[in-house]
PDB file of N, CA and C in Angstrom:
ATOM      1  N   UNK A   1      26.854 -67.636 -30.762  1.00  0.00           N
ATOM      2  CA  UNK A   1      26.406 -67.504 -29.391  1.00  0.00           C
ATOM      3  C   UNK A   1      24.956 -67.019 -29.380  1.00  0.00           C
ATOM      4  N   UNK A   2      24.132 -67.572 -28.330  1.00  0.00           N
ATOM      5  CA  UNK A   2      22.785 -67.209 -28.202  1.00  0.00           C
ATOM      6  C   UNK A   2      22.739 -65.451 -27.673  1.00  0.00           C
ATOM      7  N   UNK A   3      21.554 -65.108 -28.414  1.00  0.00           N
ATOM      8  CA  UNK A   3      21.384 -63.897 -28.023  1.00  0.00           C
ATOM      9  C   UNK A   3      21.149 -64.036 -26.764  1.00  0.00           C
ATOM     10  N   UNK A   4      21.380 -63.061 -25.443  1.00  0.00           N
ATOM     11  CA  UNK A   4      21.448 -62.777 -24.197  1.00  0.00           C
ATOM     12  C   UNK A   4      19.720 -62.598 -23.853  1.00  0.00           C
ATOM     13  N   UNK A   5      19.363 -61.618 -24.660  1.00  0.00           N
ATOM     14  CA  UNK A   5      17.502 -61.212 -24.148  1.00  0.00           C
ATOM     15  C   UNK A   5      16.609 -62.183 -24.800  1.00  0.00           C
ATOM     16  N   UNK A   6      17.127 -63.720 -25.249  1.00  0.00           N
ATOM     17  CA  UNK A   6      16.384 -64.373 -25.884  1.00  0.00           C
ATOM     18  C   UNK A   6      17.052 -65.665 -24.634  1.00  0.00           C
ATOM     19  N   UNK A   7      17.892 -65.503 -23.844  1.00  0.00           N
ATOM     20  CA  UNK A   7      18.008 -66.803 -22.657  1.00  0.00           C
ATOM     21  C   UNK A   7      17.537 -67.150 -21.472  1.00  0.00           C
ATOM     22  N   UNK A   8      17.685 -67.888 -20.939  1.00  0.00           N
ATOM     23  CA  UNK A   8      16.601 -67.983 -19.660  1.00  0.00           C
ATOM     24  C   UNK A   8      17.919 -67.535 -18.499  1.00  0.00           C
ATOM     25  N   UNK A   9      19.484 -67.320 -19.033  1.00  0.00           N
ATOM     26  CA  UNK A   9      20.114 -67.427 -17.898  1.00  0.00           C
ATOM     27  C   UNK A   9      21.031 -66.021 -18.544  1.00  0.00           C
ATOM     28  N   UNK A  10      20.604 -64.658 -18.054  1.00  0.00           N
ATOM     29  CA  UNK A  10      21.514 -63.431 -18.364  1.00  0.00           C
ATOM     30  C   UNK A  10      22.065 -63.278 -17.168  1.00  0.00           C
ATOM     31  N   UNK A  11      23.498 -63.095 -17.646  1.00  0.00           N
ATOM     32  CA  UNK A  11      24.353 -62.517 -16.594  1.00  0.00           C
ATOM     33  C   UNK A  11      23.960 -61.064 -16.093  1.00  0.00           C
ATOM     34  N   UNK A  12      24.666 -60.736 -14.878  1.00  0.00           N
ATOM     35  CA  UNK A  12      24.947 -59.409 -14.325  1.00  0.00           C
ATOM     36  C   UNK A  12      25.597 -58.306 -15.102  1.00  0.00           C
ATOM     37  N   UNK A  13      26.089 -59.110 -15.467  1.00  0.00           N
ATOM     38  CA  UNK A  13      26.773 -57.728 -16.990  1.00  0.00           C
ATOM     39  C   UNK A  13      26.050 -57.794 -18.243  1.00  0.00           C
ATOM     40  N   UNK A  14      25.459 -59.138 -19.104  1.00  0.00           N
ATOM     41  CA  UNK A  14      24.945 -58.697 -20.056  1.00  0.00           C
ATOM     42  C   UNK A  14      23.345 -58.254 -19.398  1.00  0.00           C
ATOM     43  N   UNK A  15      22.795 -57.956 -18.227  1.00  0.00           N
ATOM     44  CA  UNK A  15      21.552 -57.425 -18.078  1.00  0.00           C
ATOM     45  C   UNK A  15      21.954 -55.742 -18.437  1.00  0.00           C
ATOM     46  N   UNK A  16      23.085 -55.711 -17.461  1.00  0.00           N
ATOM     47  CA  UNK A  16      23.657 -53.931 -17.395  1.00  0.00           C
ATOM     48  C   UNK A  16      23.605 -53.790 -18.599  1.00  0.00           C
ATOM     49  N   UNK A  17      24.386 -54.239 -19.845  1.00  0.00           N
ATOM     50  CA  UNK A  17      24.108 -53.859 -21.362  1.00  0.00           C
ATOM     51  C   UNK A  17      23.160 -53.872 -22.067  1.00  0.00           C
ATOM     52  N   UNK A  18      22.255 -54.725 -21.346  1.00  0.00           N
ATOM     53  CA  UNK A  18      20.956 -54.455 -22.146  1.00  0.00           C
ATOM     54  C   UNK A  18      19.868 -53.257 -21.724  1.00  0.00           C
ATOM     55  N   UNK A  19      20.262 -53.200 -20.595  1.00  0.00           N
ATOM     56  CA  UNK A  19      19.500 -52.153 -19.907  1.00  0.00           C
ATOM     57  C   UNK A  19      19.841 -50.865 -20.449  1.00  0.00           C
ATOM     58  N   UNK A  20      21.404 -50.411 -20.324  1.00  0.00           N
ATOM     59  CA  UNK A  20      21.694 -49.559 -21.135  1.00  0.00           C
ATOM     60  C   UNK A  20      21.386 -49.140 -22.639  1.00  0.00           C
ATOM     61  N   UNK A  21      21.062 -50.406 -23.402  1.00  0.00           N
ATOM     62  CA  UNK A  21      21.019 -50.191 -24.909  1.00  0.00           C
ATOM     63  C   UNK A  21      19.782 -50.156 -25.221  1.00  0.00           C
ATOM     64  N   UNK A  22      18.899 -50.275 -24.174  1.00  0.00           N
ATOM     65  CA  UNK A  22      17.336 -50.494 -24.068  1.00  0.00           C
ATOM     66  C   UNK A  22      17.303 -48.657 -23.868  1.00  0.00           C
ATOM     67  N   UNK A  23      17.618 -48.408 -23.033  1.00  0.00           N
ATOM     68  CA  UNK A  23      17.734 -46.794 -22.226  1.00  0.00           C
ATOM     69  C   UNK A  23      17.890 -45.946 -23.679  1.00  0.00           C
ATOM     70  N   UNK A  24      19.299 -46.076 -24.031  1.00  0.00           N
ATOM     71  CA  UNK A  24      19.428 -45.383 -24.981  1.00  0.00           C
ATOM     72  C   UNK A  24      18.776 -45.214 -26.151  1.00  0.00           C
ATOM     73  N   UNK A  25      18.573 -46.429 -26.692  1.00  0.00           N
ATOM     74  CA  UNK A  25      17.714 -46.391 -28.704  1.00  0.00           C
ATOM     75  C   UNK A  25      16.309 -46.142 -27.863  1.00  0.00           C
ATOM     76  N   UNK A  26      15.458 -46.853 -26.948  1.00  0.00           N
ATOM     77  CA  UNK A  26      14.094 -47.099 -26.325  1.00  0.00           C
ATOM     78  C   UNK A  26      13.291 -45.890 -25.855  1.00  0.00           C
ATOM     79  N   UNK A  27      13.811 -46.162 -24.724  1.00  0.00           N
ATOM     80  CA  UNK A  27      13.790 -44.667 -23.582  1.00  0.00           C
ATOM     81  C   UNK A  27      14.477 -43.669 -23.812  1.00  0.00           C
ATOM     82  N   UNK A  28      15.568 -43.672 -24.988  1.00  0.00           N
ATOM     83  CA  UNK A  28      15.886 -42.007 -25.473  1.00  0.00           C
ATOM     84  C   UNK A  28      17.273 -41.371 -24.345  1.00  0.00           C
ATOM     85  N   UNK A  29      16.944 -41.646 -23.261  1.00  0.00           N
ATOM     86  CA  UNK A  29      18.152 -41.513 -22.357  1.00  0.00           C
ATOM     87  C   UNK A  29      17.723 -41.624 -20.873  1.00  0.00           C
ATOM     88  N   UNK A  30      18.924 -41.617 -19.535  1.00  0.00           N
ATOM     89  CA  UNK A  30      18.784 -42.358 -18.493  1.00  0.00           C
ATOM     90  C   UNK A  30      18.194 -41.059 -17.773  1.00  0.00           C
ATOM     91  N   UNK A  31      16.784 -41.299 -17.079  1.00  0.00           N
ATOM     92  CA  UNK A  31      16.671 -40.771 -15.965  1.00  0.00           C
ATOM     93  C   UNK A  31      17.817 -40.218 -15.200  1.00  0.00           C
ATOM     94  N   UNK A  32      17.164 -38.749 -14.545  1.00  0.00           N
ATOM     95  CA  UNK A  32      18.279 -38.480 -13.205  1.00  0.00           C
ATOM     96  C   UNK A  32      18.712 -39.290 -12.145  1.00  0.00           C
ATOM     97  N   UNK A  33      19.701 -39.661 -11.675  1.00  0.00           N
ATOM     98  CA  UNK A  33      19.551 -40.371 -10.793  1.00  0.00           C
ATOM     99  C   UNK A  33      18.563 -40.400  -9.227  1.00  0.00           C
ATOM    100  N   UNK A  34      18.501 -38.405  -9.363  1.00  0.00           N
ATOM    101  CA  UNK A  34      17.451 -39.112  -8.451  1.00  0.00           C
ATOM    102  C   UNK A  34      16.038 -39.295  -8.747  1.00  0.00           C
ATOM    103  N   UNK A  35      15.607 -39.184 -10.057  1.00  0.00           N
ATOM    104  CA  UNK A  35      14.242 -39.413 -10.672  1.00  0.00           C
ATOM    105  C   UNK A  35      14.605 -41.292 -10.702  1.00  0.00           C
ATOM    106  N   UNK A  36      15.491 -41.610 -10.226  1.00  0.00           N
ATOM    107  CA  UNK A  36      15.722 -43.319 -10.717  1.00  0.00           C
ATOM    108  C   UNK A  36      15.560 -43.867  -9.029  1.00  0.00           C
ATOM    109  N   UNK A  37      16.131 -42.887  -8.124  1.00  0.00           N
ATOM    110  CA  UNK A  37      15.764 -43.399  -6.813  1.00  0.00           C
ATOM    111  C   UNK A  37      14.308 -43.328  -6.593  1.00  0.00           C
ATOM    112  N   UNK A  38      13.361 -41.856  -6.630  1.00  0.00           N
ATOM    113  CA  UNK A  38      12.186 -42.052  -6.515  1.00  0.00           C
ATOM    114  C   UNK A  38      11.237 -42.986  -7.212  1.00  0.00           C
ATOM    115  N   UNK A  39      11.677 -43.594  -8.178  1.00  0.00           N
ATOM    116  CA  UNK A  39      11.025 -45.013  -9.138  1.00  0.00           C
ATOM    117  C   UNK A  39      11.433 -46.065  -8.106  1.00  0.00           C
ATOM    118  N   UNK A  40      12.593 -46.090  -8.120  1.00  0.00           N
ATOM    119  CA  UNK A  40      12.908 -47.720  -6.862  1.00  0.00           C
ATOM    120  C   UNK A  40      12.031 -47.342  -5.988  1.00  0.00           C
ATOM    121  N   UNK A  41      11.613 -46.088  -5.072  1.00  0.00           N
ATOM    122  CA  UNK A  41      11.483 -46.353  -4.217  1.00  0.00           C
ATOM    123  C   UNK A  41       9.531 -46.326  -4.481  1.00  0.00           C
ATOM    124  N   UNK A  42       9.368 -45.884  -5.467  1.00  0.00           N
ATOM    125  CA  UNK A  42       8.000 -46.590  -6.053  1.00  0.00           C
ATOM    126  C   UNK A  42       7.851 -48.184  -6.338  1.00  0.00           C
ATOM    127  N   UNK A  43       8.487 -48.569  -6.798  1.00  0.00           N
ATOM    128  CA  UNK A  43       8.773 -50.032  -7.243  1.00  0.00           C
ATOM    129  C   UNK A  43       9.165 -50.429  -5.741  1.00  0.00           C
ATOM    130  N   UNK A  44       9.744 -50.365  -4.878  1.00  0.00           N
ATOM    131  CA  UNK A  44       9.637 -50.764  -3.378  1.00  0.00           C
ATOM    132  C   UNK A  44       8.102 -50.836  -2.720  1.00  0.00           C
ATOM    133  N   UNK A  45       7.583 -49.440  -2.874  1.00  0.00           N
ATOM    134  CA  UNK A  45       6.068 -49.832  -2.382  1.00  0.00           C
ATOM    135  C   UNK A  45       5.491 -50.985  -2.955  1.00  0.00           C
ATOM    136  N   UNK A  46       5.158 -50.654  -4.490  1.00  0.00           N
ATOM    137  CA  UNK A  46       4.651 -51.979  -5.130  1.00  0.00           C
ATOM    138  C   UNK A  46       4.396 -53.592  -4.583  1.00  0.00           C
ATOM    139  N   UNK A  47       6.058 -53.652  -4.567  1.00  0.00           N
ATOM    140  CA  UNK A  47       6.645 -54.947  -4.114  1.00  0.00           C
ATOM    141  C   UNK A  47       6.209 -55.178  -2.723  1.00  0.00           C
ATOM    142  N   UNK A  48       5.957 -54.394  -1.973  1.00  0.00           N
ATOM    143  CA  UNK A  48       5.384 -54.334  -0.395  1.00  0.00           C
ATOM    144  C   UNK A  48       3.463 -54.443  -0.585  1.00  0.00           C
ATOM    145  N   UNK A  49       2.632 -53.715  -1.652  1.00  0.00           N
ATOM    146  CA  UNK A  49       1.725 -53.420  -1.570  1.00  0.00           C
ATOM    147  C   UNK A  49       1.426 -55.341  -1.944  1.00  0.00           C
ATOM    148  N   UNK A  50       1.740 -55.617  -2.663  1.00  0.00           N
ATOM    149  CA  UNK A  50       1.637 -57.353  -3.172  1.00  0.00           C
ATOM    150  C   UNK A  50       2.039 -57.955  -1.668  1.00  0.00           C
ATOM    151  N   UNK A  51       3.006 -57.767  -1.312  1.00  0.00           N
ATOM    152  CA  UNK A  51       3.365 -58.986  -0.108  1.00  0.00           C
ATOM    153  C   UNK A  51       2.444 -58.879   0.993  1.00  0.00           C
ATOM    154  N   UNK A  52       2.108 -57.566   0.935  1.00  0.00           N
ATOM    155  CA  UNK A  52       0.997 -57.088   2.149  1.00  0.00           C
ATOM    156  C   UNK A  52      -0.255 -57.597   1.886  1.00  0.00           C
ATOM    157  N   UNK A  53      -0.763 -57.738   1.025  1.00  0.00           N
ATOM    158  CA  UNK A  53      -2.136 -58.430   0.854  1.00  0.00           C
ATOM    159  C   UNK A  53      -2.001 -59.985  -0.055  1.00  0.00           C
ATOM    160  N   UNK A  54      -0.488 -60.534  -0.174  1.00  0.00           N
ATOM    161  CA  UNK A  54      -0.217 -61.914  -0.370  1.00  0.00           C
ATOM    162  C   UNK A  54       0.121 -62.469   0.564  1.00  0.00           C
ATOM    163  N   UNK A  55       0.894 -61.922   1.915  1.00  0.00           N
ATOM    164  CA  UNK A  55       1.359 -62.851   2.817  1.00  0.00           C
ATOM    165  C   UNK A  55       0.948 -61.956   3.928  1.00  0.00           C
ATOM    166  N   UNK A  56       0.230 -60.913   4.083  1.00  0.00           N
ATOM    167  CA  UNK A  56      -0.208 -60.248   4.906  1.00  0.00           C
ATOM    168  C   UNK A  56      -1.769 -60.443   5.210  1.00  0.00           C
ATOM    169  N   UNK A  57      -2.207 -59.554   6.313  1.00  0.00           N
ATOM    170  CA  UNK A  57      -3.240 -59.853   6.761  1.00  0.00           C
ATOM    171  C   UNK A  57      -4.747 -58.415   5.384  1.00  0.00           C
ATOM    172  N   UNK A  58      -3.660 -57.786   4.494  1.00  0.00           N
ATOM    173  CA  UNK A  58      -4.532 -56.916   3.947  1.00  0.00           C
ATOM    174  C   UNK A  58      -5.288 -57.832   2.498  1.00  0.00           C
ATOM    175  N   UNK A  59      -5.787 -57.504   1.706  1.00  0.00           N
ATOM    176  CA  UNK A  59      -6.486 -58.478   0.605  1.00  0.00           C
ATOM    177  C   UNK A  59      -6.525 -57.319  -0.579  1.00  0.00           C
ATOM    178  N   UNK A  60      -6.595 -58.072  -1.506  1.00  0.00           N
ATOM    179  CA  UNK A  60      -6.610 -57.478  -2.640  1.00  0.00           C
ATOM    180  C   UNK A  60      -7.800 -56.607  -3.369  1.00  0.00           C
ATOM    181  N   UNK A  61      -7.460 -55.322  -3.740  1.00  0.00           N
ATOM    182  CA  UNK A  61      -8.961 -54.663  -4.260  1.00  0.00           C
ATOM    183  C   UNK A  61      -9.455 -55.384  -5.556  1.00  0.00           C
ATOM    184  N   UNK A  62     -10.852 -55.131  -6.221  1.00  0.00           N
ATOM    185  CA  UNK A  62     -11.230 -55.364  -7.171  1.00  0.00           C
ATOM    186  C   UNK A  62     -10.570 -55.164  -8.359  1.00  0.00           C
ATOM    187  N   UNK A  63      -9.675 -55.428  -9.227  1.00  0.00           N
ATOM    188  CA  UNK A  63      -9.011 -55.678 -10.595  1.00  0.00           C
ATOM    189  C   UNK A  63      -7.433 -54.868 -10.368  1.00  0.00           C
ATOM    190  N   UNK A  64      -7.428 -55.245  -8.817  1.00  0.00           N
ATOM    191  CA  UNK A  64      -5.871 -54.678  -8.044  1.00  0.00           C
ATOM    192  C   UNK A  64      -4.766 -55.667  -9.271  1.00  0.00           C
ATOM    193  N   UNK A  65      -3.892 -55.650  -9.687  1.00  0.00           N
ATOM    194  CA  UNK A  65      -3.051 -56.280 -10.298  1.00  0.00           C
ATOM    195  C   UNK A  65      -1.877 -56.109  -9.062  1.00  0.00           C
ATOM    196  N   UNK A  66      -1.434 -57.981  -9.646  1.00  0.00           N
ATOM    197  CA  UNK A  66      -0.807 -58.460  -8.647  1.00  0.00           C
ATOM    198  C   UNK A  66       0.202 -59.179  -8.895  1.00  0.00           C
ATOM    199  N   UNK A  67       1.216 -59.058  -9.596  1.00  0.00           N
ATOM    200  CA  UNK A  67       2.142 -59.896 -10.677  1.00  0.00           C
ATOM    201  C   UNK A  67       3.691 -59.621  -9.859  1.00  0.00           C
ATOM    202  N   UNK A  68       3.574 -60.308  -8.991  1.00  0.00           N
ATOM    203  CA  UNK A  68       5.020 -59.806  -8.267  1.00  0.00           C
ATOM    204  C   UNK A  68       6.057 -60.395  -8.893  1.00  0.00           C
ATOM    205  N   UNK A  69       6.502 -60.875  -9.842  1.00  0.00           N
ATOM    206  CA  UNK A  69       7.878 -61.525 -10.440  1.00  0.00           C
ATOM    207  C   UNK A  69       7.754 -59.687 -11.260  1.00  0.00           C
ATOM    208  N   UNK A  70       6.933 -59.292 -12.221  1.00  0.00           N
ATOM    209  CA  UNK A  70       7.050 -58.476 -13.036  1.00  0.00           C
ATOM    210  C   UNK A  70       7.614 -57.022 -11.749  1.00  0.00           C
ATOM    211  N   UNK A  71       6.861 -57.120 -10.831  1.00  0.00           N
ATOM    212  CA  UNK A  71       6.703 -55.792  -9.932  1.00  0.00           C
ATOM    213  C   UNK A  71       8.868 -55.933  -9.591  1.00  0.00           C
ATOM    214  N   UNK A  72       9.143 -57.201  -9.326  1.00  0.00           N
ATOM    215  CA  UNK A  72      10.612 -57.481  -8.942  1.00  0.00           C
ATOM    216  C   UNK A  72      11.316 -56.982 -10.147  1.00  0.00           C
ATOM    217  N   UNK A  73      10.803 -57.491 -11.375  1.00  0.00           N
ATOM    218  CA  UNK A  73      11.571 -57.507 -12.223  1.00  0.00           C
ATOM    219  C   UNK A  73      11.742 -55.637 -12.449  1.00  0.00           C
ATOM    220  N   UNK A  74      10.799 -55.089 -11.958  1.00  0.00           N
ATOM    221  CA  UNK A  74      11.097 -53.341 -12.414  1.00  0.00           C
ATOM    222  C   UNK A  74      11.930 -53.210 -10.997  1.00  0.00           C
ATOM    223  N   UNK A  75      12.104 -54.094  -9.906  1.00  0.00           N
ATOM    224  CA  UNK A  75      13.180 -53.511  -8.987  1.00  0.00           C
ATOM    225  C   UNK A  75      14.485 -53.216  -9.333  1.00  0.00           C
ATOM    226  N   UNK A  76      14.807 -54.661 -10.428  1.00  0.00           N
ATOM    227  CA  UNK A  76      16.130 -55.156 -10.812  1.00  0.00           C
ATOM    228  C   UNK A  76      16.379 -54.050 -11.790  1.00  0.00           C
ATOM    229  N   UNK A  77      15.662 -53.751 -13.046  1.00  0.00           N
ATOM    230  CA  UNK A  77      15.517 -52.814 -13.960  1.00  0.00           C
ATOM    231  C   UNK A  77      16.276 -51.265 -13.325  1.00  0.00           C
ATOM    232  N   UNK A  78      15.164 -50.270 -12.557  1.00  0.00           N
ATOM    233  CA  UNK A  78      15.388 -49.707 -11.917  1.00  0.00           C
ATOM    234  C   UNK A  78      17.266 -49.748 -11.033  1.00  0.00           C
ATOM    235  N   UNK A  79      17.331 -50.782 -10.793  1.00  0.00           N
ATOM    236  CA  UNK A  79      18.424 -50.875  -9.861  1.00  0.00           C
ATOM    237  C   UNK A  79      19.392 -50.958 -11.138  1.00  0.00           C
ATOM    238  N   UNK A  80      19.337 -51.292 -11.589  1.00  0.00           N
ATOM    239  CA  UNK A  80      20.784 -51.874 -12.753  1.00  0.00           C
ATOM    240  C   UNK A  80      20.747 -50.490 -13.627  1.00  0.00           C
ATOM    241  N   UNK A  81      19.475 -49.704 -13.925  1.00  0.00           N
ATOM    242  CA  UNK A  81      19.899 -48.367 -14.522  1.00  0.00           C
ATOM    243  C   UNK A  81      20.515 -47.489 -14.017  1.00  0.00           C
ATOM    244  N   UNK A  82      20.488 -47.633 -12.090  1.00  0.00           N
ATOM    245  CA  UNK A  82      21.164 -46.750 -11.343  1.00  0.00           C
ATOM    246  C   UNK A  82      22.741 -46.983 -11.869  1.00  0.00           C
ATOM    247  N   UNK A  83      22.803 -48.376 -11.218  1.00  0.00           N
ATOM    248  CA  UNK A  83      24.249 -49.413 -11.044  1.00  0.00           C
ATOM    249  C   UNK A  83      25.026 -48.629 -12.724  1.00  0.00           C
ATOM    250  N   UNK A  84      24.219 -48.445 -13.649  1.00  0.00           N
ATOM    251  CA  UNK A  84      24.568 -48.092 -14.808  1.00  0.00           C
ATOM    252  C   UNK A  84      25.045 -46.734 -14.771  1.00  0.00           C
ATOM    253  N   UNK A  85      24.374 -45.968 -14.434  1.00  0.00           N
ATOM    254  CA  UNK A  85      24.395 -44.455 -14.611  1.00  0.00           C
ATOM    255  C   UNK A  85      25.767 -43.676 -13.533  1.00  0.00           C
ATOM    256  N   UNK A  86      25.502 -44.812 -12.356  1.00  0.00           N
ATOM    257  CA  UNK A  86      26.630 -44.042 -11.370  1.00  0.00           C
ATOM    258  C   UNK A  86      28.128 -45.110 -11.416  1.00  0.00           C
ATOM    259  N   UNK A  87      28.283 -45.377 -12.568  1.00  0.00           N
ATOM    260  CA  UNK A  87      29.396 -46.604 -13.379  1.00  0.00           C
ATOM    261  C   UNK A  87      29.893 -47.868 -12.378  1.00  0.00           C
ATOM    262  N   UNK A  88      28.829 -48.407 -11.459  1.00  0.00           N
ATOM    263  CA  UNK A  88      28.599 -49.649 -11.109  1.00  0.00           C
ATOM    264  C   UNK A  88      28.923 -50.744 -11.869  1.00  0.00           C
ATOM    265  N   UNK A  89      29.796 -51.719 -11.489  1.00  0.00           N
ATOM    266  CA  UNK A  89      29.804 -53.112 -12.096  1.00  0.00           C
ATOM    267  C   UNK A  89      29.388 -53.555 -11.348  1.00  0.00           C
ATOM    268  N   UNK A  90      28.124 -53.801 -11.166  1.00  0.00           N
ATOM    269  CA  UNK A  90      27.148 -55.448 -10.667  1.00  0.00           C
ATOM    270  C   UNK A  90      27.967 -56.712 -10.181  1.00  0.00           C
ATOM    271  N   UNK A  91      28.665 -57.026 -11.021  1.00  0.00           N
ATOM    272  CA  UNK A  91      29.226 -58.331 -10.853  1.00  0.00           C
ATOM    273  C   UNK A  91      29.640 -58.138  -9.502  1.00  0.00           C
ATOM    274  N   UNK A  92      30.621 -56.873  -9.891  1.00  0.00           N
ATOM    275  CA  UNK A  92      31.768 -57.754  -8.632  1.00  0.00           C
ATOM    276  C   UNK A  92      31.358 -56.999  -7.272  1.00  0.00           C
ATOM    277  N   UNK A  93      30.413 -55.549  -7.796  1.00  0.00           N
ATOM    278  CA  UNK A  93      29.559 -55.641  -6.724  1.00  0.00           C
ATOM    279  C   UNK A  93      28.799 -56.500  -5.075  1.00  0.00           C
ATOM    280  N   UNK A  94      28.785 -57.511  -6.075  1.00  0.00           N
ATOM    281  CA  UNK A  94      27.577 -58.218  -5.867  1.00  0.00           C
ATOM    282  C   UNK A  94      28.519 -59.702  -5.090  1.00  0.00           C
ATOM    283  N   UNK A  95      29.788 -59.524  -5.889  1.00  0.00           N
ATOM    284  CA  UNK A  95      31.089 -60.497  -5.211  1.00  0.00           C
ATOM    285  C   UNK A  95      31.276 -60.187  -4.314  1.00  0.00           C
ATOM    286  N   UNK A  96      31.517 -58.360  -3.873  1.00  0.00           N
ATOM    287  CA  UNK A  96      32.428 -58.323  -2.718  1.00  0.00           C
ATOM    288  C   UNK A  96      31.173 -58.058  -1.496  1.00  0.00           C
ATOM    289  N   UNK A  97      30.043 -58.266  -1.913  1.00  0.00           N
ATOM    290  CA  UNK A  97      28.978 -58.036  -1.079  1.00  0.00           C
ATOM    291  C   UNK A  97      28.638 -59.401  -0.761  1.00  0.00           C
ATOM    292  N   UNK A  98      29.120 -60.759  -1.327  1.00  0.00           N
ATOM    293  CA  UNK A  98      28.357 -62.008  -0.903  1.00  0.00           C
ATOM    294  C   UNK A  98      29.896 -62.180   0.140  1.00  0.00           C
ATOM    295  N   UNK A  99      31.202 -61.743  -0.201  1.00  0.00           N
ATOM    296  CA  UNK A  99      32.222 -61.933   0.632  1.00  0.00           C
ATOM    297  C   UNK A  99      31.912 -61.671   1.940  1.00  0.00           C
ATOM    298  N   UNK A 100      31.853 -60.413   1.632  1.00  0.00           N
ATOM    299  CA  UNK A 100      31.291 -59.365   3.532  1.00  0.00           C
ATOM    300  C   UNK A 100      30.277 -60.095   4.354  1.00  0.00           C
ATOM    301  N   UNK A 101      29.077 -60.616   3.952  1.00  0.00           N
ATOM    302  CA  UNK A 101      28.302 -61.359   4.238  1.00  0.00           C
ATOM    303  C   UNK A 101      28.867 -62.388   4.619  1.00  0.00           C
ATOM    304  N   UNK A 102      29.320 -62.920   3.982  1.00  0.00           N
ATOM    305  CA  UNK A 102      30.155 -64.672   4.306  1.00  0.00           C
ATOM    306  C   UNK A 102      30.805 -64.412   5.471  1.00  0.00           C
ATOM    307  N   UNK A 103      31.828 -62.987   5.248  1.00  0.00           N
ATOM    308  CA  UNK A 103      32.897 -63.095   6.455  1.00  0.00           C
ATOM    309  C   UNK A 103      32.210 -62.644   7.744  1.00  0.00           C
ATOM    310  N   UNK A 104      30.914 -61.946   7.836  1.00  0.00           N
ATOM    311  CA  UNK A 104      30.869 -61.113   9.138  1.00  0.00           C
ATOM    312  C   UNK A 104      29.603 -62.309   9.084  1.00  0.00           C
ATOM    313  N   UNK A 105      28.948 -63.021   8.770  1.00  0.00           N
ATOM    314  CA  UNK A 105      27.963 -64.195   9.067  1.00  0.00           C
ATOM    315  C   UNK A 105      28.552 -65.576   9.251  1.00  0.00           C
ATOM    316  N   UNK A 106      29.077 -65.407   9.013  1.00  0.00           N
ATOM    317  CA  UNK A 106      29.758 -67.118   8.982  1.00  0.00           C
ATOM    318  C   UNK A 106      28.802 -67.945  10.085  1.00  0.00           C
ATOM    319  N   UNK A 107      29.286 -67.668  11.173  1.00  0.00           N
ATOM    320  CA  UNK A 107      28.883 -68.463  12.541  1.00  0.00           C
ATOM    321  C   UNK A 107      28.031 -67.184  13.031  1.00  0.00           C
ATOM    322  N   UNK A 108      26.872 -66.106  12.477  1.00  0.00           N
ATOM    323  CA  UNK A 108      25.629 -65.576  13.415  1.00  0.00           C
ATOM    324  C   UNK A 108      24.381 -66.393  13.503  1.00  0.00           C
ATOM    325  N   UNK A 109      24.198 -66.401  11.841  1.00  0.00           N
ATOM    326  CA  UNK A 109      23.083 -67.410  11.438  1.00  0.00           C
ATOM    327  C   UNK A 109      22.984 -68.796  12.188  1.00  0.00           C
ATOM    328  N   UNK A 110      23.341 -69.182  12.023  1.00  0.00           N
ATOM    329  CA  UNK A 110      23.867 -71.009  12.744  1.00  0.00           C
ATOM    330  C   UNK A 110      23.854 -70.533  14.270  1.00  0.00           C
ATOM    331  N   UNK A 111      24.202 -69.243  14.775  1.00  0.00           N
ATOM    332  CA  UNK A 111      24.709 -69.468  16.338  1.00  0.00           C
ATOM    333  C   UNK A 111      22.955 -68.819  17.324  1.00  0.00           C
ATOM    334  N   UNK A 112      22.109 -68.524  16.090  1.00  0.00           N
ATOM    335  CA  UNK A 112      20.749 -67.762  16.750  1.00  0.00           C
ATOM    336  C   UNK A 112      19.990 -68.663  16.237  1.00  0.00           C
ATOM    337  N   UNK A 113      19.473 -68.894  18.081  1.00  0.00           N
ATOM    338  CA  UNK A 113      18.224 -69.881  18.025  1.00  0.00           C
ATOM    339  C   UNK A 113      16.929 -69.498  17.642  1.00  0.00           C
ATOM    340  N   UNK A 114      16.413 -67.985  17.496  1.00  0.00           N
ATOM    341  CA  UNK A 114      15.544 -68.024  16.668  1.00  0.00           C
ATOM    342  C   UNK A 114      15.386 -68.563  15.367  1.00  0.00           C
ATOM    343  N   UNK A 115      16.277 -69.026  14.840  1.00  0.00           N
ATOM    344  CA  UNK A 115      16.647 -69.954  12.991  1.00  0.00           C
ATOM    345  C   UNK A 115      16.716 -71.171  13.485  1.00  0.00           C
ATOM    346  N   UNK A 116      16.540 -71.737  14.405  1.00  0.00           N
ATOM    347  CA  UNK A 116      17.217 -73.225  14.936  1.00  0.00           C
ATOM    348  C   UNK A 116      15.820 -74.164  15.763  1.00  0.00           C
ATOM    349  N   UNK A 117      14.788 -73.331  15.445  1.00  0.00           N
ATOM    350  CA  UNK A 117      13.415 -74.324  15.858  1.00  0.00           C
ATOM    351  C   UNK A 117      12.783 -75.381  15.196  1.00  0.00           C
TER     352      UNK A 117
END
């Protein structure tokens, strides 16, 4: 089997294991959780400071770095060390959260004419 951090397609669980095994031998051990919220919620600005002067009316400073897949990719990071630390499974997480969505959206989206121009 192909190594997982060498594919273009990692699951929700082998990211959580890598993140973890990265944490542990790498980083030595997991942030507090709430030293892991104040990072998301650094990595939230980030991700806002890019959209704001990419799809916003602000512009970019002189040698501002601007790499928003990487800035996302420390969202996911960040988020999956939480998902890790407070014994989150992602997966099904992420199942019973596309369910809820499905069931309480079904007919909102489709029924609002602001989406329908």
């Amino acid at each position: 089997m192909n190594n997982p951090e060498t594919r273009s397609d990692i699951t929700l669980s082998e990211a959580q294991r890598i993140v973890d095994e990265w944490i542990k031998t790498i980083g030595v051990r997991y942030f507090s959780p709430l030293t892991n919220m104040a990072i998301l919620a650094e990595e939230t600005g980030e991700v806002a400071r890019i959209m704001a002067r990419t799809y916003g009316d602000q512009s970019f400073k002189p040698g501002e770095r601007h790499d928003l897949g990487d800035e996302l990719a420390d969202l996911l990071w960040v988020t999956i060390a939480i998902a890790n630390q407070t014994g989150i499974d992602l997966t099904e997480a992420f199942r019973r959260n596309l369910e809820k969505k499905t069931d309480r959206d079904s007919k909102r989206h489709i029924s609002n004419p602001k989406l329908n121009n």
